[in-house]
Protein backbone atom coordinates (compact mmCIF):
# COMPACT_ATOMS: atom_id res chain seq x y z
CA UNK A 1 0.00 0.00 0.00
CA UNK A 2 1.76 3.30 -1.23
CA UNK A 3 2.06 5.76 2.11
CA UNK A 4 0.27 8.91 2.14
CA UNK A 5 2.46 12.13 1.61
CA UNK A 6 2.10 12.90 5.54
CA UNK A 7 3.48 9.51 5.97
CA UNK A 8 6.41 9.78 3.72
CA UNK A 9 7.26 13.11 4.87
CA UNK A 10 7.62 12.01 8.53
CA UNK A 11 9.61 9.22 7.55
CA UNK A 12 12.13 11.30 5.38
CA UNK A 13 12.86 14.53 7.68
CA UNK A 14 14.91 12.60 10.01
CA UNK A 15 16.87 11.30 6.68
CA UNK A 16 17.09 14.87 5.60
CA UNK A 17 18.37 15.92 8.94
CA UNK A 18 20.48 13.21 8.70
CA UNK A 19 22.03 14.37 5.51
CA UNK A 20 21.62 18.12 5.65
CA UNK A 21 23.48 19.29 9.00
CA UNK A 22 22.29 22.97 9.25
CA UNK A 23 19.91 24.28 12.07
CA UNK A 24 17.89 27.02 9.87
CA UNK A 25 17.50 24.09 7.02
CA UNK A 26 16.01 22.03 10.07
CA UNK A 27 13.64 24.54 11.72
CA UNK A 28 12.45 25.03 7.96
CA UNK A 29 12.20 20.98 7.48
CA UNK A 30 10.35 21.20 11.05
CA UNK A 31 7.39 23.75 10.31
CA UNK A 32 7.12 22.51 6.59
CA UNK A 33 3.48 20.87 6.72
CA UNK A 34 3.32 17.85 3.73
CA UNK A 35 -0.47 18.11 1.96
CA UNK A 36 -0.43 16.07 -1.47
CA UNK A 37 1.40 13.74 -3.93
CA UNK A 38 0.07 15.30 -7.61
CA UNK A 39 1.28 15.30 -10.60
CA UNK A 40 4.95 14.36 -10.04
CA UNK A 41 5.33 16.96 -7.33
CA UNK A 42 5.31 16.80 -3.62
CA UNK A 43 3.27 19.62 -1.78
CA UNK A 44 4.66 21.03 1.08
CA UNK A 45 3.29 24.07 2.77
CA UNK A 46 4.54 26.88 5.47
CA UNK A 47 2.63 29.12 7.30
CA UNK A 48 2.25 32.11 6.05
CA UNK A 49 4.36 33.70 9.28
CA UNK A 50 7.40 31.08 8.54
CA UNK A 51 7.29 31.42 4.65
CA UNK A 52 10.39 33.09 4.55
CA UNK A 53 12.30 30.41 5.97
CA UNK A 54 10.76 28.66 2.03
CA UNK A 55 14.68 29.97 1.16
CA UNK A 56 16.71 26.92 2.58
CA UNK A 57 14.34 24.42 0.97
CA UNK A 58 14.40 25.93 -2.58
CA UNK A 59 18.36 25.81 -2.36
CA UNK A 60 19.13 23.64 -5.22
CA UNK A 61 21.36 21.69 -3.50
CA UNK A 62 19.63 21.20 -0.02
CA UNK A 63 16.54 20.76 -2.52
CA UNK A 64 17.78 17.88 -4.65
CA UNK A 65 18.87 15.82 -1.58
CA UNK A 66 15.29 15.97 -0.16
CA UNK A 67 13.89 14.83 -3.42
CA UNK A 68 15.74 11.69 -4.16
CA UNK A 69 14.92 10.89 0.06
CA UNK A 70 11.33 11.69 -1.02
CA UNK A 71 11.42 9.60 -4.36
CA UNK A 72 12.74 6.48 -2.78
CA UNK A 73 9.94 6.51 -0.10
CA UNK A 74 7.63 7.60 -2.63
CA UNK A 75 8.34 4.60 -5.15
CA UNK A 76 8.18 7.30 -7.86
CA UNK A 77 9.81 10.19 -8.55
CA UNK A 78 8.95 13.35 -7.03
CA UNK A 79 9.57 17.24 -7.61
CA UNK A 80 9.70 19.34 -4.18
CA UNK A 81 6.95 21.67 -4.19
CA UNK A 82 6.74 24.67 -1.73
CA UNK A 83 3.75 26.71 -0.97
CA UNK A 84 2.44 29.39 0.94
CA UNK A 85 -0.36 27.71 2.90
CA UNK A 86 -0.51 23.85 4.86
CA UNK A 87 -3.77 22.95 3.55
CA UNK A 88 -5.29 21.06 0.54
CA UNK A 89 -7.36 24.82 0.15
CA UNK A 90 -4.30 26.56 -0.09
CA UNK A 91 -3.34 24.19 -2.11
CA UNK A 92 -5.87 24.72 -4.74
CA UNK A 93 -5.91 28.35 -4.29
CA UNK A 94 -2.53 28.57 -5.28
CA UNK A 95 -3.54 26.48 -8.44
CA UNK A 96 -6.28 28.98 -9.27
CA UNK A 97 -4.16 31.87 -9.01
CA UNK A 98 -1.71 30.41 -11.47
CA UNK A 99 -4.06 29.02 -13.57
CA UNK A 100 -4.72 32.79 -14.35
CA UNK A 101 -1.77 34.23 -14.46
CA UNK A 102 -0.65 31.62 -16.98
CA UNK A 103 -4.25 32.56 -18.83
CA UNK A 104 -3.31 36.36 -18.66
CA UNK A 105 0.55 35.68 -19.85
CA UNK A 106 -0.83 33.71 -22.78
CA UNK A 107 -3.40 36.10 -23.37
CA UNK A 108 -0.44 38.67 -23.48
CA UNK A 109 2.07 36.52 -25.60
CA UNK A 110 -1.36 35.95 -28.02
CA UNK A 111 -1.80 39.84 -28.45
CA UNK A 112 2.12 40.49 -28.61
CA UNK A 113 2.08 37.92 -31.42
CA UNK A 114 -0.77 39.50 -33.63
CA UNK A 115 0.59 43.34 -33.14
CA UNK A 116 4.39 41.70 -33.96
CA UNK A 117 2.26 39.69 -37.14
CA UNK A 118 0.23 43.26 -38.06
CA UNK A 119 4.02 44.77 -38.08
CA UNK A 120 5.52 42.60 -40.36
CA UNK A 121 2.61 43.24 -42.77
CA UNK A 122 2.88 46.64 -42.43
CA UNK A 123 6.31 46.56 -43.48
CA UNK A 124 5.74 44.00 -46.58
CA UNK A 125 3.37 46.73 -47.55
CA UNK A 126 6.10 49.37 -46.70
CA UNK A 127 8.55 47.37 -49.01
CA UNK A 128 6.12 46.96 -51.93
CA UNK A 129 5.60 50.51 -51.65
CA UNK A 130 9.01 51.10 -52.00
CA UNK A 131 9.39 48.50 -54.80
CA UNK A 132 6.63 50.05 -57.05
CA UNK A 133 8.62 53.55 -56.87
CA UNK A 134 11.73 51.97 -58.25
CA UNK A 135 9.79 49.62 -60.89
CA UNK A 136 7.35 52.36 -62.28
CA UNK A 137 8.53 53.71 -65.97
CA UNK A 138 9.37 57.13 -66.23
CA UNK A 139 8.97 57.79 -62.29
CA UNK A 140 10.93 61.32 -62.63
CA UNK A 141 8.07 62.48 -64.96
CA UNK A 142 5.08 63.73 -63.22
CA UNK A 143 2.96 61.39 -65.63
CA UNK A 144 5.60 58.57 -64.01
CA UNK A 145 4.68 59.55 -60.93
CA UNK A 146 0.71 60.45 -61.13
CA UNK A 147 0.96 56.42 -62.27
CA UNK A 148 2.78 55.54 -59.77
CA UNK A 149 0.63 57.50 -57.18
CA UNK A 150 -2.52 55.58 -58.43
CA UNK A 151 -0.86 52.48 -58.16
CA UNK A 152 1.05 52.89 -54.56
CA UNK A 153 -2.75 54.01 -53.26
CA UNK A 154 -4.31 50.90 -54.37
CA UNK A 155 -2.43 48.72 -52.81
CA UNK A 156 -2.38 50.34 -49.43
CA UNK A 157 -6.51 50.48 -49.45
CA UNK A 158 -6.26 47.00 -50.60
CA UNK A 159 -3.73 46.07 -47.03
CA UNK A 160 -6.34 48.51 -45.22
CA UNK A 161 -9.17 46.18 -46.38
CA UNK A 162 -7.26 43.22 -44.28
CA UNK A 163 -4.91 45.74 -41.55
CA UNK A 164 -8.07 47.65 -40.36
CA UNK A 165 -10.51 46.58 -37.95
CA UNK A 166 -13.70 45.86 -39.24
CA UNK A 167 -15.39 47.89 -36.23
CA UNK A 168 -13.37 50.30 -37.84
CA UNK A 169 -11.83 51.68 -34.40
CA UNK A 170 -9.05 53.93 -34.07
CA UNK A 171 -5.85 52.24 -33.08
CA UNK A 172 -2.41 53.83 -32.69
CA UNK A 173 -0.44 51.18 -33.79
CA UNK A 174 -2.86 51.10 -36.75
CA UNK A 175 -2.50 54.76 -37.87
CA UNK A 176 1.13 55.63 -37.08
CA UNK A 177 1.54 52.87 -39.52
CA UNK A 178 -0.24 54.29 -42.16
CA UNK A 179 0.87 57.38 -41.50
CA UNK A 180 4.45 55.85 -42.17
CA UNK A 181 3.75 54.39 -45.73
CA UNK A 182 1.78 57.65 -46.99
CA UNK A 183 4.87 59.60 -45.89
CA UNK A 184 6.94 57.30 -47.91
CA UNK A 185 4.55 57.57 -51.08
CA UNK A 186 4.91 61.26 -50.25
CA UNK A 187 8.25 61.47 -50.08
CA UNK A 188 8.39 59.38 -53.58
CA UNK A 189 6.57 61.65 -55.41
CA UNK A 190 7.56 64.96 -53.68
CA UNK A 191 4.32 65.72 -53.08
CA UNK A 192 2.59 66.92 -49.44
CA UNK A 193 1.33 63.59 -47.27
CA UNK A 194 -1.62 65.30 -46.51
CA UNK A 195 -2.21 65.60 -49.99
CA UNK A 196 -1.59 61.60 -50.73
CA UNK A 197 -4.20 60.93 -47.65
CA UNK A 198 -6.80 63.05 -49.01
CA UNK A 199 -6.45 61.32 -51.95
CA UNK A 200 -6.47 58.05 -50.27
CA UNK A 201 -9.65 58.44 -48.64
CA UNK A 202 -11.12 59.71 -51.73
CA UNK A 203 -10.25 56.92 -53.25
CA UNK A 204 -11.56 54.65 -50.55
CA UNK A 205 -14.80 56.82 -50.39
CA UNK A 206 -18.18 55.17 -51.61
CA UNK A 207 -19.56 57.99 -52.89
CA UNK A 208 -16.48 58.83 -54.88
């Protein structure tokens, strides 16, 4: 019959003791308070007035040797695991509570991810912007560039269709963006940005 975690943990301190000579590693070994065996890791708690003395037994070294004692008694083994609690409540309190703070770190790695995604389109448009300017025939001539103009503008309504939110929302990111490729078109054809906006939005206007 496997032994509970209380059970295991009464039988090991002395072995720890044994093996770890050090009174402040002791008193923490003493007021340590075993709850559960789950999931390859071995739940000790302290009260919340004797957490700090949690130190000794994270020190990797002191921390290792109580593992493999654990293990062995165990039959399995075991990862130390210290908490700020002695109960199985506290226990699954502290599960909650990193349950959502692994939720709100993905959550934040998810949105990091799309803004770093809407970035790297925004420079691909950049680029083809760029491109078009050096490809377009006769791009000193202001025929040259009036074609080049209509061309450039297309394309970036064409990236708003799929950059832009479809609630149509102002977002920072979002305009300083634009902002960045109209300057460039701009700066191609030596002509005012606000000018190339206005005639972006005409462009994209429905009643144009």
């Amino acid at each position: 019959m496997a032994l509970s975690a209380q059970e295991i943990w009464a039988q090991g301190v002395d072995r720890m003791k044994d093996k770890i000579v050090l009174p402040s590693m002791w008193e923490a070994l003493d007021h340590a308070v075993p709850i559960t065996i789950e999931n390859g890791e071995f739940v000790v708690g302290l009260p919340s007035q004797r957490y700090s003395l949690s130190g000794h037994l994270r020190n990797p070294g002191y921390r290792r040797t109580i593992e493999i004692i654990l293990s062995e008694l165990a039959g399995q083994d075991v990862q130390l695991r210290i908490i700020e609690g002695t109960t199985l409540t506290d226990w699954e309190r502290t599960k909650q509570r990193e349950a959502l703070a692994a939720a709100s770190r993905e959550q934040e790695y998810a949105q990091r991810r799309k803004q770093e995604e809407v970035e790297q389109s925004w420079d691909a448009l950049y680029d083809r912007v760029v491109r078009a300017y050096s490809e377009q025939p006769y791009r000193q001539l202001p025929q040259g560039k009036a074609q080049y103009l209509r061309r450039a503008l297309q394309m970036v309504s064409e990236a708003m269709d799929e950059l832009y939110s479809a609630s149509d929302e102002v977002d920072d990111l979002t305009e300083r963006n634009l902002a960045r490729v109209i300057d460039r078109i701009a700066n191609n054809i030596g002509a005012p940005p606000v000018l190339v906006a206005y005639e972006l939005f005409r462009l994209r206007s429905p009643e144009r």
